[in-house]
Structures are given as structure tokens and as C-alpha cells.
Protein backbone atom coordinates (compact mmCIF):
# COMPACT_ATOMS: atom_id res chain seq x y z
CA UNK A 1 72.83 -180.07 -203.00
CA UNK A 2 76.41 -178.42 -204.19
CA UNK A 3 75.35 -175.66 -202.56
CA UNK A 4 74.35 -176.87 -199.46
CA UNK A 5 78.03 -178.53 -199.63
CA UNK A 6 79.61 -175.25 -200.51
CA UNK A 7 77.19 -174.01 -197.54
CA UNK A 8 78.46 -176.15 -194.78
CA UNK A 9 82.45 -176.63 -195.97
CA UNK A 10 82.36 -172.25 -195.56
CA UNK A 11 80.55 -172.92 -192.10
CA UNK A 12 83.24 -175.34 -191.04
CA UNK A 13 86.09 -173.48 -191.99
CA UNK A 14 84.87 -170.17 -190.14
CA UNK A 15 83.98 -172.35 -186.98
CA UNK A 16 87.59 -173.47 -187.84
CA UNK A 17 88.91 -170.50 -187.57
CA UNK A 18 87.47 -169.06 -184.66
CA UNK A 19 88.53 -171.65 -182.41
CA UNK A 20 92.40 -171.32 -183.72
CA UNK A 21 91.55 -167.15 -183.00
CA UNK A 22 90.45 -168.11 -179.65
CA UNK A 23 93.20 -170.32 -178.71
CA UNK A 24 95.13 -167.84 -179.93
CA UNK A 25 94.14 -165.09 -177.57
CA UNK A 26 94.02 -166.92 -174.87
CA UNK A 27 97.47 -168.22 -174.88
CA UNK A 28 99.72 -165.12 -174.83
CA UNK A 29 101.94 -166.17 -172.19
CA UNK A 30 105.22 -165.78 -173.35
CA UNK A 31 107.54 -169.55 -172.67
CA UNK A 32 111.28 -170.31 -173.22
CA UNK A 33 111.95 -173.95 -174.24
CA UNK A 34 114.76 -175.57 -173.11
CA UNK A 35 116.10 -178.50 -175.48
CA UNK A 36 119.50 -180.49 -175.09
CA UNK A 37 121.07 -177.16 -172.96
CA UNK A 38 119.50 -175.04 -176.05
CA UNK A 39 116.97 -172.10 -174.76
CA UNK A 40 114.84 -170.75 -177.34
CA UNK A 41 113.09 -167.54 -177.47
CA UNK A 42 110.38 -165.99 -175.66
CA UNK A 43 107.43 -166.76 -177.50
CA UNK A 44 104.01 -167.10 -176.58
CA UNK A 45 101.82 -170.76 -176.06
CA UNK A 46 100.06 -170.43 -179.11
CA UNK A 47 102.75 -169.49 -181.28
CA UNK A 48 104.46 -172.81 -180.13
CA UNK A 49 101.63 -174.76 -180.59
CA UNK A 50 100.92 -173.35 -183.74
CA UNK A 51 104.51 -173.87 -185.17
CA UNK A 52 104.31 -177.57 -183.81
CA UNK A 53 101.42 -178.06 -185.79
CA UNK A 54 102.60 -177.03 -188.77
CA UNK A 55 105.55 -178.40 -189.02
CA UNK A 56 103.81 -181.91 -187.87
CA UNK A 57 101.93 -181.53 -191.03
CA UNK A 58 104.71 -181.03 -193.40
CA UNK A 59 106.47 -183.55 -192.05
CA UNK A 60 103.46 -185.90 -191.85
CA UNK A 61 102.98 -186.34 -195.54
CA UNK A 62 106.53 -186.51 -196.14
CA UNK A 63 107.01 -189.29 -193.54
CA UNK A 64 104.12 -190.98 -195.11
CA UNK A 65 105.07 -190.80 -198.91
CA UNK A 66 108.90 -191.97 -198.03
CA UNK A 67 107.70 -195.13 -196.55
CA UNK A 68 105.06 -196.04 -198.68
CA UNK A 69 107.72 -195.43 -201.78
CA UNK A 70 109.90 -197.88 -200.02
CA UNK A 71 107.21 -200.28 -199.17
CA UNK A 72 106.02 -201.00 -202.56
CA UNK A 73 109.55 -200.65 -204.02
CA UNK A 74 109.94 -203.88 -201.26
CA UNK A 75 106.83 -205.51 -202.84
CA UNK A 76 108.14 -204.98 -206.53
CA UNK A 77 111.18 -207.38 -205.03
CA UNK A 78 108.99 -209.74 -203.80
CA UNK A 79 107.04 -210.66 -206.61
């Protein structure tokens, strides 16, 4: 059964992967964002997308772990 497990998680991840490859390669048009009169570099779709992504799941957890600190420090008040 742990191997089966093992088995499927490495199946996953390499299906995983070759979608991000594929979205990659197929998104190579090079974009300039324009934010608040700031123009960014010429980068391509993916690399965007990518960059969003990651930085959505730094800030995710961090987001996450602030606010539930706060809430239960709110909770310790209450009680």
C-alpha cells in the first residue's frame, strides 16, 4: 500500500509538471505591464504567471498565519 502511495504521489507530480512545461511553451509571448504609470519589462506570459503564482503562495501562508495569530490572541482577551 506505501508503495502504491509512493507510486501515484511520483505520477502526480510528473503529470504536474508537464502541464506547467506545457504552459510554459506555449506562452512565450513576450508582455509589458503597465501599473500606476510604471512599465515593466518584456517578459513572456508564463513567466508572469509563474511569478504571480509564486509569490501568491508566499504570501498566502503568511497572510494566513498573521491573522490567525491575531485571532486567537483576540480570543485569549475574551475569555
Amino acid at each position: 500500500m506505501r508503495n502504491l502511495k509512493r507510486v501515484l504521489l511520483g505520477v502526480v507530480i510528473l503529470l504536474l509538471i508537464v502541464i506547467v512545461l506545457a504552459f510554459v511553451l506555449e506562452n512565450q509571448q513576450s508582455v509589458s505591464l503597465l501599473f500606476l504609470g510604471w512599465a515593466g519589462p518584456q517578459l513572456p506570459v508564463s513567466m508572469l504567471v509563474v511569478l504571480a503564482l509564486l509569490l501568491g503562495m508566499l504570501i498566502g501562508p503568511i497572510l494566513g498565519w498573521f491573522l490567525g495569530r491575531t485571532s486567537r490572541a483576540s480570543r485569549k482577551r475574551l475569555v
